[in-house]
Protein backbone atom coordinates (compact mmCIF):
# COMPACT_ATOMS: atom_id res chain seq x y z
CA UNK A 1 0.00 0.00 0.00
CA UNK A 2 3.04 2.22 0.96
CA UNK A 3 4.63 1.84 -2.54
CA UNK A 4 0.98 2.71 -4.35
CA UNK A 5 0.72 5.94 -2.51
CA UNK A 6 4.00 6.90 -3.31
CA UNK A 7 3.50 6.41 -7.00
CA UNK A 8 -0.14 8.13 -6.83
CA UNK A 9 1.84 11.27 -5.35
CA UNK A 10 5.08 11.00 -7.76
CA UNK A 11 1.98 11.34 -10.18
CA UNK A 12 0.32 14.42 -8.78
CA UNK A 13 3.65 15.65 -8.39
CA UNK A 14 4.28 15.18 -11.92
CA UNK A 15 1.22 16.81 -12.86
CA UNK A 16 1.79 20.12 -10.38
CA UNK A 17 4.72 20.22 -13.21
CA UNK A 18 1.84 20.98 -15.94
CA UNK A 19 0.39 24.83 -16.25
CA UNK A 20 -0.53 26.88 -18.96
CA UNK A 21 2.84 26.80 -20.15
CA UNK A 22 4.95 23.12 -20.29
CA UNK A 23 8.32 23.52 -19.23
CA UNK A 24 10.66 21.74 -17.52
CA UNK A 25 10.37 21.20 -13.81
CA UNK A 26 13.97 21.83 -13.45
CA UNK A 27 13.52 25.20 -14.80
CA UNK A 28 13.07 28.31 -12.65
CA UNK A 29 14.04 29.66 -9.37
CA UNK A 30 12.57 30.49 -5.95
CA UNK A 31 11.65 33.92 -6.89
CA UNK A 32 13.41 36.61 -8.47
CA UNK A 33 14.97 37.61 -11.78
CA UNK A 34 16.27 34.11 -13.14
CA UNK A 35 16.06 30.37 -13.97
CA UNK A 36 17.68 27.68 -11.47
CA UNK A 37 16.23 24.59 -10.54
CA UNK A 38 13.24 22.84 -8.75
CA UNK A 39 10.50 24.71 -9.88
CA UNK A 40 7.44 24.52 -12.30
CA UNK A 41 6.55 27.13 -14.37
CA UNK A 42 4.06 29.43 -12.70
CA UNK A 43 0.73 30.93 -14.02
CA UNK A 44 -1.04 34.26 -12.90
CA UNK A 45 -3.65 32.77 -10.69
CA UNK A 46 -1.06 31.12 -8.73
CA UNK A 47 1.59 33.59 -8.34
CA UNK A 48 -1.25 36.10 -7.18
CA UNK A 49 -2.08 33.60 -4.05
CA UNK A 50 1.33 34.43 -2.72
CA UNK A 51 1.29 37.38 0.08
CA UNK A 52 4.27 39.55 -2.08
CA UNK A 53 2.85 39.28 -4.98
CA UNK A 54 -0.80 40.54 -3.81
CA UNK A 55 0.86 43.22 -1.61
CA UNK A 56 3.03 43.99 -4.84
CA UNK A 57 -0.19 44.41 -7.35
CA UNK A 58 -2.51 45.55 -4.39
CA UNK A 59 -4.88 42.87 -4.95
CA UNK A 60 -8.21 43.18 -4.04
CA UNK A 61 -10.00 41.26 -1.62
CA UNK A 62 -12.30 39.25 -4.63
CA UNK A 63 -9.37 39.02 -6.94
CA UNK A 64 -7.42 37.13 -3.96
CA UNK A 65 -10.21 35.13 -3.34
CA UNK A 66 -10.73 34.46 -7.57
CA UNK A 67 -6.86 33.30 -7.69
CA UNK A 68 -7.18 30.81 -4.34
CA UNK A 69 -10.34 29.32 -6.22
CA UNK A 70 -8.61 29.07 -9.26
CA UNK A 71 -5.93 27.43 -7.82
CA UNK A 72 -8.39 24.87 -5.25
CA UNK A 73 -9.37 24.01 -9.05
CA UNK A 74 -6.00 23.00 -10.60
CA UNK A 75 -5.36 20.96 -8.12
CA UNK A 76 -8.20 19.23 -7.45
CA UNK A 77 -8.08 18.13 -11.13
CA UNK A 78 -4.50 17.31 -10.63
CA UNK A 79 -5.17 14.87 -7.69
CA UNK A 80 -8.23 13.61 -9.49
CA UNK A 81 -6.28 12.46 -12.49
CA UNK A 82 -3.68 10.39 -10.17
CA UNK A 83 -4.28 6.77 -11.26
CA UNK A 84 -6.15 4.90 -8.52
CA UNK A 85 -3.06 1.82 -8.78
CA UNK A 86 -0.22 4.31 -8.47
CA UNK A 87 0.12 4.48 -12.38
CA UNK A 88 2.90 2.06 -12.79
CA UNK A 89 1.18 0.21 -15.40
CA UNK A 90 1.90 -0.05 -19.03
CA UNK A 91 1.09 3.18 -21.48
CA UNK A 92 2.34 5.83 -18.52
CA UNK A 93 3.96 7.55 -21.40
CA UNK A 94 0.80 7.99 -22.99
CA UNK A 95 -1.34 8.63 -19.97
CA UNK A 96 1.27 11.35 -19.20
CA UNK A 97 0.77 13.22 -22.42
CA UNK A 98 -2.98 13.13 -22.11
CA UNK A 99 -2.70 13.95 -18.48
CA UNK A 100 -0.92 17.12 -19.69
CA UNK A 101 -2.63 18.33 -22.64
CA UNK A 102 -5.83 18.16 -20.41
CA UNK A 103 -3.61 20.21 -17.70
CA UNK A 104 -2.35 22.75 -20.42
CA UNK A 105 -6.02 23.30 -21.35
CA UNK A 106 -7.48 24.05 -17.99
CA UNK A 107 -4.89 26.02 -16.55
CA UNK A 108 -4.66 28.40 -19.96
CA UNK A 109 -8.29 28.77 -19.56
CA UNK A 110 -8.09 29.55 -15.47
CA UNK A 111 -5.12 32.23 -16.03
CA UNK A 112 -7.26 33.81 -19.02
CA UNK A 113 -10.73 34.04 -16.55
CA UNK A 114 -8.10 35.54 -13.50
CA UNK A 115 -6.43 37.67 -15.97
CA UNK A 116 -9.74 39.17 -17.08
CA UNK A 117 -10.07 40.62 -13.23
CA UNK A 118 -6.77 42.68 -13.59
CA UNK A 119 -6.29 46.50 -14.42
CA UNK A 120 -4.00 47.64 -16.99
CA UNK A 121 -1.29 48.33 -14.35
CA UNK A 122 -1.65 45.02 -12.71
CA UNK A 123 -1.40 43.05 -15.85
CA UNK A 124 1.52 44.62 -17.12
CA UNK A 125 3.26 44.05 -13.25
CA UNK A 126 1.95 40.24 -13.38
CA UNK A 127 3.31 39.81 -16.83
CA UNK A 128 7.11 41.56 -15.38
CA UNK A 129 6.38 38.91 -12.40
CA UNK A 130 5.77 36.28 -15.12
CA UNK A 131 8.86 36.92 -16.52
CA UNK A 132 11.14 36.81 -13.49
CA UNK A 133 9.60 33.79 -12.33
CA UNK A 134 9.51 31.14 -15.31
CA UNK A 135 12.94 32.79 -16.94
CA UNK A 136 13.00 32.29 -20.64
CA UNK A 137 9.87 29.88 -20.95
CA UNK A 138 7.55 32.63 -20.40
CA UNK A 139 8.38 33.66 -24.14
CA UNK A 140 5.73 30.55 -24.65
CA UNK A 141 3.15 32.87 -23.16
CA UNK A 142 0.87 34.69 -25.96
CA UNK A 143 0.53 37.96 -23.63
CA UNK A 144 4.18 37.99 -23.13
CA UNK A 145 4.78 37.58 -26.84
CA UNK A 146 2.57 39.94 -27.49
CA UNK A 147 4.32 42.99 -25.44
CA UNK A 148 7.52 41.60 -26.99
CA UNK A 149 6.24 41.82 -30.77
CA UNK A 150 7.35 38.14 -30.95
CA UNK A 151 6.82 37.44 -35.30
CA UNK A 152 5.37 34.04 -35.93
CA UNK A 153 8.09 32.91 -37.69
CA UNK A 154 9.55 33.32 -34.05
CA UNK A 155 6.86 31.67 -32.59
CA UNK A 156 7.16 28.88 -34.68
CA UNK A 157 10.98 28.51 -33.47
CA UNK A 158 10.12 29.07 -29.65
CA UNK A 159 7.75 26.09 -30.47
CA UNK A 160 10.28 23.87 -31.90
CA UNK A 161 12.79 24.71 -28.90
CA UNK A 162 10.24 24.03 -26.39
CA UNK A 163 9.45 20.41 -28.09
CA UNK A 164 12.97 19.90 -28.29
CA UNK A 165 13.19 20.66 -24.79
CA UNK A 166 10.35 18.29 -23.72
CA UNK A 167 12.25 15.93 -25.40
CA UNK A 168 15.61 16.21 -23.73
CA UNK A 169 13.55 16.08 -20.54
CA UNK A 170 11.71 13.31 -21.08
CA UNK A 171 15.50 11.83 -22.09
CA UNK A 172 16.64 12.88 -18.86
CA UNK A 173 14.21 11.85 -16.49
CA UNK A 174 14.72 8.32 -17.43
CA UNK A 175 18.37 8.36 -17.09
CA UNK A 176 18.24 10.36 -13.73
CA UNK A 177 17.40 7.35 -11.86
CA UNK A 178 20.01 5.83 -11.90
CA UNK A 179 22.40 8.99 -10.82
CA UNK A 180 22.73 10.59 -6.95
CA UNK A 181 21.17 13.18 -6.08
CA UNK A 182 24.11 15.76 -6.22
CA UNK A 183 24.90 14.10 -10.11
CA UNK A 184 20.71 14.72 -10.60
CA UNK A 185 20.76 17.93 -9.64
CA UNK A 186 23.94 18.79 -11.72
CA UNK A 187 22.65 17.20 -14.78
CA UNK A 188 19.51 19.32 -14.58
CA UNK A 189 21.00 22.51 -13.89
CA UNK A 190 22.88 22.13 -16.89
CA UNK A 191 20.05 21.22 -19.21
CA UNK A 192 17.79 24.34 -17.59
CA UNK A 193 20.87 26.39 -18.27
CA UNK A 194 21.00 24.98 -21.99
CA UNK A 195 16.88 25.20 -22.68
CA UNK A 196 17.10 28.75 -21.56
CA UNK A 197 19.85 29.61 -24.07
CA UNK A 198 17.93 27.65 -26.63
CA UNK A 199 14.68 29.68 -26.26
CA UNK A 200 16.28 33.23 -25.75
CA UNK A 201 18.83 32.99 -29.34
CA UNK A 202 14.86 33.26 -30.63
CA UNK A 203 15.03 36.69 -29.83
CA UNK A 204 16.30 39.75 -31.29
CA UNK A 205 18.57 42.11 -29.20
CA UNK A 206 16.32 44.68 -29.39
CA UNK A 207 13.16 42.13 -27.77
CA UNK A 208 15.61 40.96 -25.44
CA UNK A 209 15.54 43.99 -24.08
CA UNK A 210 11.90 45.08 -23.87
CA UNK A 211 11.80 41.58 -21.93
CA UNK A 212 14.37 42.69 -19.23
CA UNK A 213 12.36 46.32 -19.45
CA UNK A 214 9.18 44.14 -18.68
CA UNK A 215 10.46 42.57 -15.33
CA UNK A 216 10.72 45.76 -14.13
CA UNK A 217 12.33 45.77 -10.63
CA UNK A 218 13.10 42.56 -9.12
CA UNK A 219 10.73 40.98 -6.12
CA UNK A 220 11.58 38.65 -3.65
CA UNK A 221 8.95 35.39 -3.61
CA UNK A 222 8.79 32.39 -1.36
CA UNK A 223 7.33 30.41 -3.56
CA UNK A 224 7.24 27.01 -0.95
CA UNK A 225 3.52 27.63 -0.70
CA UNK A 226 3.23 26.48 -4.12
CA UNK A 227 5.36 23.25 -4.16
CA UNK A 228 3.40 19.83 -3.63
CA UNK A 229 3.54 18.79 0.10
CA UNK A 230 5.26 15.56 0.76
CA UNK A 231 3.57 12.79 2.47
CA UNK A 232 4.93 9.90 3.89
């Protein structure tokens, strides 16, 4: 029983990895300007449950309540779509890539509904927050691309990148089982640090620019609130 409720929650844990946006789970940082590793990328709904971010964008008591329901949502879904046997069957691959088109969709659609509560000011700060948070994947996000005048030829090659990426990920999680920790961690480090440069050689010098302009100034976020709790 022990061993099937671990595998249920490496599940839902794999899931928590799926947003709006899919990007590596190695990719991003606990707050700030830049990627590192350990973290998901983020959407809008979920950044705005944090206390700095709401004090940052002066929230208002219904849009803080709109972004904690939005979020109760997400992960509801995510736990509901844990297999009931732990998942360690055969066709995981597939049930993976299901699992995470269906998360894509509903978390796209739950940032759009939050972002629809947002002023002009707060949308612009939330996309700069955006952008310091998930690093170099947030070019995948159509507002984001949209301040940045990203062409679609460009779009087309952030889209390649990004499967690329996937790929190497995919690649890596298999062969991470078998390494320590510290070699883990090293290994994916080095392929965040790599998927970033892929993604950002999309951009011109004078977009890479506007997308350090965007950020604006740099804000501290704990973002442990968001991370899956462990259970033994």
């Amino acid at each position: 029983m022990l061993r099937i409720k671990q595998l249920s929650l490496a599940f839902v844990g794999l899931l928590s990895c799926i947003s709006s946006v899919d990007v590596a789970c190695a990719q991003g940082g606990g707050g700030g300007r830049g990627p590192g590793r350990g973290q998901q990328t983020r959407t809008r709904f979920e950044l705005a449950t944090l206390p700095e971010v709401q004090s940052e964008l002066k929230l208002t008591e219904e849009q803080k309540k709109l972004a904690s329901e939005q979020l109760a949502k997400l992960r509801e879904k995510q736990a509901a779509m844990a297999p009931a046997g732990g998942g360690g069957g055969g066709g995981g691959g597939a049930a993976m890539q299901a699992a995470r088109a269906e998360m894509q969709k509903m978390g796209a659609e739950l940032d759009a509904t939050f972002s629809a509560k947002l002023d002009d000011a707060q949308k612009t700060r939330m996309h700069g927050l955006i952008a310091q948070v998930n690093g170099a994947a947030a070019l995948m996000d159509t507002a984001i691309a949209k301040a940045l005048e990203i062409t679609d030829e460009q779009t087309a090659k952030l889209k390649a990148a990004n499967e690329a990426n996937q790929a190497a990920r995919r690649e890596a999680m298999a062969g991470a089982q078998n390494m320590s920790q510290e070699e883990r961690a090293e290994a994916m480090a080095k392929m965040a640090t790599e998927q970033t440069k892929a993604l950002m050689a999309v951009l011109t010098e004078s977009q890479t620019k506007k997308l350090e302009t965007l950020k604006g100034a740099a804000l501290t976020i704990d973002m442990a609130p968001l991370r899956p709790a462990r259970r033994q």
